[in-house]
Structure formats: structure tokens, C-alpha cells
C-alpha atoms as a PDB file:
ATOM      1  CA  UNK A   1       9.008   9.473  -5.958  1.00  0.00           C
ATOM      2  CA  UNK A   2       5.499   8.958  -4.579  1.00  0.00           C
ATOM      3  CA  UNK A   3       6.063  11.944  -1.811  1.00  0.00           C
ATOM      4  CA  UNK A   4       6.521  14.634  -4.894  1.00  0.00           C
ATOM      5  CA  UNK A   5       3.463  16.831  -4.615  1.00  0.00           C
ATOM      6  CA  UNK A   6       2.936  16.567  -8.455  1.00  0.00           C
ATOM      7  CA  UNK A   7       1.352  13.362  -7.348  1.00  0.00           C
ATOM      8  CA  UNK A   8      -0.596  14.190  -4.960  1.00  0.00           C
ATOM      9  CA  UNK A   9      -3.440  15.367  -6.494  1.00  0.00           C
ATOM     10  CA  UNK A  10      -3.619  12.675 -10.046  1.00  0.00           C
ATOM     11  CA  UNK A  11      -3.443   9.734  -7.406  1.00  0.00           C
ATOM     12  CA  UNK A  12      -6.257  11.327  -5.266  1.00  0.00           C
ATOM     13  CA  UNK A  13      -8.234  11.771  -8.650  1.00  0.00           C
ATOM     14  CA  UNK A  14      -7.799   8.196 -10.172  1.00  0.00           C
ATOM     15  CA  UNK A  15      -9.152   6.986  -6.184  1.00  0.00           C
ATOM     16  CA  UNK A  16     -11.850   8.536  -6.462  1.00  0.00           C
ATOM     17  CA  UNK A  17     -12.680   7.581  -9.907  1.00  0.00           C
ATOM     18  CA  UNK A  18     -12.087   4.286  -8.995  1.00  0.00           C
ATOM     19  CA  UNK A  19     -14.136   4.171  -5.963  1.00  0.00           C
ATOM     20  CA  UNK A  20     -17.232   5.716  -7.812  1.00  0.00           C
ATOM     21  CA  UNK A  21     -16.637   2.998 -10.727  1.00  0.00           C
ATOM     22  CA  UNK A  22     -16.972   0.332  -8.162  1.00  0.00           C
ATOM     23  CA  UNK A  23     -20.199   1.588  -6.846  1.00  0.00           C
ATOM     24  CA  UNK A  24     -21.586   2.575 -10.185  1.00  0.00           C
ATOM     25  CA  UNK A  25     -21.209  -1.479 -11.551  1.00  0.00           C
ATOM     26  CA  UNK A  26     -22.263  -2.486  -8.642  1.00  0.00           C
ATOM     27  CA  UNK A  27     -19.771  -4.520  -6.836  1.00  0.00           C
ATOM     28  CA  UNK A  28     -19.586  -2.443  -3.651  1.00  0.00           C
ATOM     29  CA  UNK A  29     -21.936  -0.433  -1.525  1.00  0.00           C
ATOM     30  CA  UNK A  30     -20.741   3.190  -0.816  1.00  0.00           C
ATOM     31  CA  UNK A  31     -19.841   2.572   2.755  1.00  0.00           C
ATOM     32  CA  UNK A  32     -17.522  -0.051   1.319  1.00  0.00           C
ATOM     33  CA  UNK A  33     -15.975   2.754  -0.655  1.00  0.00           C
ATOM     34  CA  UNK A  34     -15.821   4.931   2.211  1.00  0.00           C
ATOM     35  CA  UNK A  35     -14.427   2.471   4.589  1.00  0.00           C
ATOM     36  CA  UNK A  36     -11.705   1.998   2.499  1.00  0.00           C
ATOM     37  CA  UNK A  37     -10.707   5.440   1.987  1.00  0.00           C
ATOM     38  CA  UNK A  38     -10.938   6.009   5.743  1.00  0.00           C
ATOM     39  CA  UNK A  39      -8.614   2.718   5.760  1.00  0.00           C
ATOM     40  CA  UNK A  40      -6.481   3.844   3.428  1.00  0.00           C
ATOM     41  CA  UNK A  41      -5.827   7.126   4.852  1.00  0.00           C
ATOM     42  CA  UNK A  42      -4.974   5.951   8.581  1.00  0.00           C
ATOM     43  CA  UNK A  43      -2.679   3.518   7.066  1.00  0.00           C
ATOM     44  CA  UNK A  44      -1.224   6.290   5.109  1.00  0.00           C
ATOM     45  CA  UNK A  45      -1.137   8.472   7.904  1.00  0.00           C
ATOM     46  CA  UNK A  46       0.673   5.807   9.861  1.00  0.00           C
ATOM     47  CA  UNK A  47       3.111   4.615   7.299  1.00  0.00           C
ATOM     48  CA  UNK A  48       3.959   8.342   7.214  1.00  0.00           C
ATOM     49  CA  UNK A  49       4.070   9.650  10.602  1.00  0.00           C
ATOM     50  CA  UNK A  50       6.612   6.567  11.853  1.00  0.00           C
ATOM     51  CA  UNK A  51       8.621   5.453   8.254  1.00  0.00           C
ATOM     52  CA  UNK A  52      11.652   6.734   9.650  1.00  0.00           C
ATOM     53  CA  UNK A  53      11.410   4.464  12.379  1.00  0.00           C
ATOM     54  CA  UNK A  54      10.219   1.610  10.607  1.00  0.00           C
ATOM     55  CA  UNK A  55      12.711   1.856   8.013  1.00  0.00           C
ATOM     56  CA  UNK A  56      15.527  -0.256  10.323  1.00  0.00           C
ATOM     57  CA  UNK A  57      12.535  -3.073  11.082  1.00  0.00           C
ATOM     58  CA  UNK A  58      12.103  -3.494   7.830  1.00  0.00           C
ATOM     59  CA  UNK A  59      15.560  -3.532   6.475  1.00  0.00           C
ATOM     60  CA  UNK A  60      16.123  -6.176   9.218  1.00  0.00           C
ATOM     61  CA  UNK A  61      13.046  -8.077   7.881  1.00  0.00           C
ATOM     62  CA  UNK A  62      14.425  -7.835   4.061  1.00  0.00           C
ATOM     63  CA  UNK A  63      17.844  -8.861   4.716  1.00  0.00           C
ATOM     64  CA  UNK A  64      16.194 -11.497   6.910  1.00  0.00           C
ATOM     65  CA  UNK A  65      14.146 -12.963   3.739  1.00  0.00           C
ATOM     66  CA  UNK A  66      16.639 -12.668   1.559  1.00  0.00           C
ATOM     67  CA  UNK A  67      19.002 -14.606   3.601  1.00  0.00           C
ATOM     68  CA  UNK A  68      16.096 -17.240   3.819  1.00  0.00           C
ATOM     69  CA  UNK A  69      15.661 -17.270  -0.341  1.00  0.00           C
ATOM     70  CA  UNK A  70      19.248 -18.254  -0.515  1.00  0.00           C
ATOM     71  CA  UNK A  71      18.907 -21.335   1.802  1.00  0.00           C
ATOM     72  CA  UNK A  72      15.670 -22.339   0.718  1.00  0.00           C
ATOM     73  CA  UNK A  73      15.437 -21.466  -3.320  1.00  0.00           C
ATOM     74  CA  UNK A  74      11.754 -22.397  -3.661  1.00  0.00           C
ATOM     75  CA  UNK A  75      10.864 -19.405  -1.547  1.00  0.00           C
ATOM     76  CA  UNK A  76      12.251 -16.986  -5.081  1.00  0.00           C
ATOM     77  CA  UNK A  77      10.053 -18.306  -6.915  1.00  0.00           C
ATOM     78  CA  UNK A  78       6.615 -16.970  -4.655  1.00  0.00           C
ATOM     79  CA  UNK A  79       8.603 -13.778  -4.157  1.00  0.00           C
ATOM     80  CA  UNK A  80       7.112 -11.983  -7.508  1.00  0.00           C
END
């Protein structure tokens, strides 16, 4: 649902609000901000560009944990 255009643009808004929030209280500098928008968007662009491919690994990886919650029930209960 997160690839629908309609939410492109309110996600990009509420980022930026929250980026220029941070730096207005005070908690980060703007090249903080910045970084991590420049972060954000390679990771994005990454995720993106190769989810197709990925999409196998990380069935695999799933199945794999799930397998492992089974044997080992403790592991459920960090899995929230």
C-alpha cells in the first residue's frame, strides 16, 4: 500500500516536518537531519531498485525464523 502515489507526497510532508521539529527543539544539528534524509533515500532507492530480488532472501530468512520460534519458544516472545 505504501507504493500508491497518494502517499507519496503526505509521507514526504510529515519527514520534513519532522526533521525541522528535531532541529527546532534542539536535539539534532541540521546536517544530522540532512544525513538522514540522504540515508534514507539511498536505502529507499536500494530497497526499491532490487525488492524483487530480495524478496526470495528474505522469504528464506522468514521461514528460517519462524522455524527457529517453534523450536526455541522464548525467541516469540522478543519477536514484537
Amino acid at each position: 500500500f505504501l507504493r500508491k502515489d497518494s502517499w507519496k507526497y503526505p509521507v514526504l510532508i510529515w519527514a520534513i516536518l519532522v526533521g525541522i521539529s528535531r532541529i527546532f527543539v534542539g536535539v539534532h544539528y541540521p546536517a544530522d537531519v540532512i544525513g538522514g534524509a540522504l540515508l534514507t533515500l539511498g536505502a529507499s532507492f536500494v530497497i526499491i531498485k532490487f525488492s524483487n530480488k530480495l524478496e526470495p532472501v528474505v522469504k528464506v530468512l522468514f521461514n528460517i525464523y519462524n522455524k527457529l520460534t517453534k523450536h526455541i519458544p522464548i525467541l516469540a516472545k522478543y519477536s514484537h
